[in-house]
Protein backbone atom coordinates (compact mmCIF):
# COMPACT_ATOMS: atom_id res chain seq x y z
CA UNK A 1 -4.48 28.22 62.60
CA UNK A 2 -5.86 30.72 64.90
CA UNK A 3 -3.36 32.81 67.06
CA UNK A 4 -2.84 31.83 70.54
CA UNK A 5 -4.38 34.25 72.80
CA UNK A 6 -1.48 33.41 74.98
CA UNK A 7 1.10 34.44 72.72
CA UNK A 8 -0.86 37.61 71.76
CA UNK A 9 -0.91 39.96 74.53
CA UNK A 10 -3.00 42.94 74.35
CA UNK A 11 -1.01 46.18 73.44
CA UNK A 12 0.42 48.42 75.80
CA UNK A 13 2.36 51.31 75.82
CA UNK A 14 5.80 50.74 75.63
CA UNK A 15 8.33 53.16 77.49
CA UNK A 16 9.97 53.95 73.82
CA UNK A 17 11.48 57.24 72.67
CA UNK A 18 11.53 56.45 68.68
CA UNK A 19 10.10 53.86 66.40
CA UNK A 20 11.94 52.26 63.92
CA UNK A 21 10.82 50.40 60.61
CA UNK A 22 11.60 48.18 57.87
CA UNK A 23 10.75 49.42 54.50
CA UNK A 24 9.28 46.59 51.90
CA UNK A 25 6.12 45.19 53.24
CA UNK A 26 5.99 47.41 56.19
CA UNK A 27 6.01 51.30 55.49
CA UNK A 28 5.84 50.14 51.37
CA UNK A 29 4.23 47.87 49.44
CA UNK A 30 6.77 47.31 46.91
CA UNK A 31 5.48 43.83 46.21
CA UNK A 32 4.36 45.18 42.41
CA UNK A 33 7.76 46.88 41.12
CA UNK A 34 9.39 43.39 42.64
CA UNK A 35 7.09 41.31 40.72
CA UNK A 36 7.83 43.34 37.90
CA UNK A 37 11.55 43.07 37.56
CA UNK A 38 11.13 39.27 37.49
CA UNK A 39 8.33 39.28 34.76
CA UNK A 40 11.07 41.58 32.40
CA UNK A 41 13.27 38.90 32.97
CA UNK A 42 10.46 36.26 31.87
CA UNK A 43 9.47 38.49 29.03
CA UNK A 44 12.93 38.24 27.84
CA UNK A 45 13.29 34.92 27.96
CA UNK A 46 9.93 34.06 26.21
CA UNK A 47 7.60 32.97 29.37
CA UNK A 48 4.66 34.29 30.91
CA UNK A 49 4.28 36.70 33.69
CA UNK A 50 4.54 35.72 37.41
CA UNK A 51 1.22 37.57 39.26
CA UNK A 52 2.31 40.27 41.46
CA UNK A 53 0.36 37.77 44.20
CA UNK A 54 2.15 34.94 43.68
CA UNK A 55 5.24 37.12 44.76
CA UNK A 56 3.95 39.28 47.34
CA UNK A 57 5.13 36.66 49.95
CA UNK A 58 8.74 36.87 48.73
CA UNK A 59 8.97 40.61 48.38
CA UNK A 60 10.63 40.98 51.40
CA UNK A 61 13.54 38.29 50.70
CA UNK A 62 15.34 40.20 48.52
CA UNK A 63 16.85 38.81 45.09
CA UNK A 64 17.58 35.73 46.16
CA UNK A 65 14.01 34.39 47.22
CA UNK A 66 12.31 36.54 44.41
CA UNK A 67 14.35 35.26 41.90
CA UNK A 68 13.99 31.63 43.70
CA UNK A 69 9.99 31.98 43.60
CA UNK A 70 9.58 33.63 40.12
CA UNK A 71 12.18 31.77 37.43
CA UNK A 72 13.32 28.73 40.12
CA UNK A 73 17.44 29.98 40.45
CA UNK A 74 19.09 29.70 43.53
CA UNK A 75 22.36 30.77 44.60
CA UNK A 76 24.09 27.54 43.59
CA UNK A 77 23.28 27.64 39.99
CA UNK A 78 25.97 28.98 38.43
CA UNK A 79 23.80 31.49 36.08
CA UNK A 80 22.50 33.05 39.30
CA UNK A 81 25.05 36.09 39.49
CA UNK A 82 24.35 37.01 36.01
CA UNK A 83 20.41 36.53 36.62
CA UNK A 84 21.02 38.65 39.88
CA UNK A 85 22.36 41.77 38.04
CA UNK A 86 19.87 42.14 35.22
CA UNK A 87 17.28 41.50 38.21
CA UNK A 88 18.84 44.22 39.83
CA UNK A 89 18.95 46.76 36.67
CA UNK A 90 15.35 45.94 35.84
CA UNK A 91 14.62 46.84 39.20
CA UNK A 92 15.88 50.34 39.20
CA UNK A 93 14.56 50.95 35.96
CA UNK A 94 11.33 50.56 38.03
CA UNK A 95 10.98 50.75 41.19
CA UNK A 96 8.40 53.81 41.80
CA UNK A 97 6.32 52.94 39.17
CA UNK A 98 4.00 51.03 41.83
CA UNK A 99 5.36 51.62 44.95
CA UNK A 100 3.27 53.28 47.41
CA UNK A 101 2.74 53.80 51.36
CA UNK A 102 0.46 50.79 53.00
CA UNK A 103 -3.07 52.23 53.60
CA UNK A 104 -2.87 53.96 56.60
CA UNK A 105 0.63 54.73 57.09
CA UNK A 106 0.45 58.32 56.21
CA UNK A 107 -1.27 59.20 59.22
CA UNK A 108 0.33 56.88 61.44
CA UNK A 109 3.59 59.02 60.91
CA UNK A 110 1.76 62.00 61.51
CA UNK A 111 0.69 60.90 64.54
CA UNK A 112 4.43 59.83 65.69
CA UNK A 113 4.86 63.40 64.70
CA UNK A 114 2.24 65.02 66.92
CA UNK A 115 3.85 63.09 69.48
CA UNK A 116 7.08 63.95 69.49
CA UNK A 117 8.21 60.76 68.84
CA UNK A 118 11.12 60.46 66.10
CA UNK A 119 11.38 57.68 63.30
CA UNK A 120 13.89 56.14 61.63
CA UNK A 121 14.11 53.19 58.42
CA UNK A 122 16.51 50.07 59.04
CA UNK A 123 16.07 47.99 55.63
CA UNK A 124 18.09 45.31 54.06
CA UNK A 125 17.84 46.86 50.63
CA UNK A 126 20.98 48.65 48.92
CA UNK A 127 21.73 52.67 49.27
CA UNK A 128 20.89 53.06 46.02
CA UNK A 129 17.53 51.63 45.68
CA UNK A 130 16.49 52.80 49.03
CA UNK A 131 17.17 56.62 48.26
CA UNK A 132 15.35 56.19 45.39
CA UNK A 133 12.22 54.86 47.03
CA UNK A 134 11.98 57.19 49.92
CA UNK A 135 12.60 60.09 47.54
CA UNK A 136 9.32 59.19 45.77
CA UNK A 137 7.10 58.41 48.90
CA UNK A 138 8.17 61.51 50.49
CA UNK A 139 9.77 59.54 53.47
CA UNK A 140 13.71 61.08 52.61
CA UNK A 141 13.24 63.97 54.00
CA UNK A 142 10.89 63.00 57.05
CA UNK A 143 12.62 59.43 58.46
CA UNK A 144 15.22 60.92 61.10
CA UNK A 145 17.74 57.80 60.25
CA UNK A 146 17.52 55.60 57.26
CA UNK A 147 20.47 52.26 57.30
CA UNK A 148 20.20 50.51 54.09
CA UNK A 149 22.00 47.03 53.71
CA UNK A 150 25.19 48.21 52.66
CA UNK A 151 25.30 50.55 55.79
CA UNK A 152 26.41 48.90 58.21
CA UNK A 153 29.14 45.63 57.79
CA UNK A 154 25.92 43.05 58.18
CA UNK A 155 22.67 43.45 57.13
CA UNK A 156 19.46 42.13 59.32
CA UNK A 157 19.10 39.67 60.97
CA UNK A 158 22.36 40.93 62.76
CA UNK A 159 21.49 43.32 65.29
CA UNK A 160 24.62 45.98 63.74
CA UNK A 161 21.69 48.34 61.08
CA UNK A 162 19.25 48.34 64.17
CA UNK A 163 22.24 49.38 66.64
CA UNK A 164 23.35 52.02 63.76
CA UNK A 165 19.67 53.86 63.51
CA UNK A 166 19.37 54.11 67.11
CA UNK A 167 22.84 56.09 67.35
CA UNK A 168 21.99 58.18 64.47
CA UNK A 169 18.86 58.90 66.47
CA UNK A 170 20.75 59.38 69.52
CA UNK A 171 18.43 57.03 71.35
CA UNK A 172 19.37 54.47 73.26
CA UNK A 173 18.59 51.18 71.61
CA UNK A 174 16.40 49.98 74.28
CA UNK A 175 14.17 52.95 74.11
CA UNK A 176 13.22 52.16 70.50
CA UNK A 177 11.03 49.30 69.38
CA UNK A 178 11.21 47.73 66.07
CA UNK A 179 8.64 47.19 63.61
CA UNK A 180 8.90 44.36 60.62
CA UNK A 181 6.73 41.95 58.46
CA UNK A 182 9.79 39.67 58.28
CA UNK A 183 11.06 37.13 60.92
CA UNK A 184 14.46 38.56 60.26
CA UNK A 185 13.31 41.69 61.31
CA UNK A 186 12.09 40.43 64.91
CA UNK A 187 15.03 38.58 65.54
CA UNK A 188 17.42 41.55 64.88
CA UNK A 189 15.16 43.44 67.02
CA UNK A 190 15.65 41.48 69.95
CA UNK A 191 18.99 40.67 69.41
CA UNK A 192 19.53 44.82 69.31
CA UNK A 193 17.72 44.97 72.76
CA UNK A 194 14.57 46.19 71.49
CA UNK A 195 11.08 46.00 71.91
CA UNK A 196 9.60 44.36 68.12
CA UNK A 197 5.97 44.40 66.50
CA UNK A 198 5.32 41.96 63.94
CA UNK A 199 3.47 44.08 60.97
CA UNK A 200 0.76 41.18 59.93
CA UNK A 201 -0.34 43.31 56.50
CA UNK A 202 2.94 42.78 55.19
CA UNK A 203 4.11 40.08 53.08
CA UNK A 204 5.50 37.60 56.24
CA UNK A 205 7.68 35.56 53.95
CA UNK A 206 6.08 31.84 52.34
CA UNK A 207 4.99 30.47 55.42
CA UNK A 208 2.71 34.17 55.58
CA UNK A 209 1.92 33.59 59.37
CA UNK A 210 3.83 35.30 62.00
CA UNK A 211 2.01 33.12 65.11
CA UNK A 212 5.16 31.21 65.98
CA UNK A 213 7.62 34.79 65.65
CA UNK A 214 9.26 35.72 69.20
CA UNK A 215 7.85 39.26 69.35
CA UNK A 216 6.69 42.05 71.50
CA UNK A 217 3.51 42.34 69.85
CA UNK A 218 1.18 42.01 66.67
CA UNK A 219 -0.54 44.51 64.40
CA UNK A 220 -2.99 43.91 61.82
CA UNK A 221 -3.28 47.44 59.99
CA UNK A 222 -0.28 50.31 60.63
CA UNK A 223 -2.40 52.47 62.71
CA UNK A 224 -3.17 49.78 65.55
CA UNK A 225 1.12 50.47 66.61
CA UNK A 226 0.31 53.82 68.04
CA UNK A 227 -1.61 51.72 70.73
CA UNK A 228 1.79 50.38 71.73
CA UNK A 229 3.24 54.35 71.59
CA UNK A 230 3.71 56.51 74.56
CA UNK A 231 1.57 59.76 73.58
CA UNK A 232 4.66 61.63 74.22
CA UNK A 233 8.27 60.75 74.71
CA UNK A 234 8.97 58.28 77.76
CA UNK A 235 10.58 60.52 80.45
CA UNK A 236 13.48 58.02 81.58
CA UNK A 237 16.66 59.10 81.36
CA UNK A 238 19.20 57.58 78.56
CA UNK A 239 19.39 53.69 78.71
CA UNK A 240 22.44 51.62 79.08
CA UNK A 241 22.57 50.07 75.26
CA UNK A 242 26.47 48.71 75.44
């Protein structure tokens, strides 16, 4: 279905101080490490692999859809816990083998540089993954927040990571805007007061069409968000974000 050109405004700048971002399927394609942990688990149990494409659309739902879409266990079966934490093990055995920056990425955050304007990373994966992953894109030591799942006392969609980045920031929560490839990520967004850009080369979940998503905007490739940036930092004074 072709998007509504009613529903997709063109971009303009938004009166933001800082941008911040979800990690799997919008600063990283992770989708192939993912994929990976759940073929160890089919290798162990004597089936063939799952194609990395055929879980690209879960990649951003965590164990539970992953582990839904590639060996069919959901949360009620009672083997799911168990499945869960050798999911989870496999996965930090490998989770930079594959994992790289989205094309274009790389200079998109050098242009946030240039302009003064600050970034942070709000994703619903644990500490302990998440270190691990920005250490080996080089994003550790650049992102100016970083709230992993475990953060904060709820994880996205609640608005309580997105709240928690802005502070660490020291930006008021209005003046950031939000950018996801997961409906989760647009509703915490709003729900935190913030602007939110749907990132359409991520993996969008299984229905893979963000049309019907209540957000700011839309981008197609990562460099098409700095037309929504200010070229420099909007000069209003703090917001109100209680």
């Amino acid at each position: 279905m072709a998007p509504d050109a009613r529903r997709r405004p063109p971009p303009r700048v938004l009166a933001v101080k800082a941008v911040l971002f979800d990690l799997d399927g919008t600063l990283a394609d992770s989708a192939g490490d993912l994929a990976g942990a759940i073929n160890r688990i089919r290798h162990e149990r004597g089936l063939p692999p799952v194609t990395v494409a055929s879980m690209r659309p879960y990649a951003s739902a965590g164990a539970r859809g992953l582990l839904g879409a590639g060996m069919g266990i959901t949360p009620d079966d009672a083997e799911y816990p168990a499945l869960r934490e050798q999911f989870l093990a496999h996965y930090e055995a490998c989770l930079a083998e594959t994992t790289t920056l989205f094309d274009g990425i790389a200079t998109m955050l050098d242009t946030l540089a240039a302009r003064r304007l600050p970034f942070g990373i709000v994703t619903n994966k644990a500490t302990r993954y998440t270190q691990k992953v920005l250490a080996t894109l080089g994003l550790d030591v650049r992102a100016g927040a970083v709230v992993s799942g475990d953060t904060t006392a709820h994880p996205k969609p609640h608005p309580a990571p997105l709240l928690h980045a802005a502070e660490l920031l020291g930006i008021a929560s209005t003046e950031c805007v939000y950018v996801g490839d997961d409906l989760r990520d647009v509703i915490a967004g709003n729900a935190a007061g913030m602007p939110t850009i749907a990132a359409e080369y991520g993996y969008l979940g299984e229905a893979g069409c963000a049309d019907d998503w209540p957000a700011t905007g839309w981008i197609a490739n990562p460099l098409d968000l700095l037309d929504w940036l200010p070229d420099a930092p909007a000069t209003s004074g703090r917001g109100d974000d209680t």
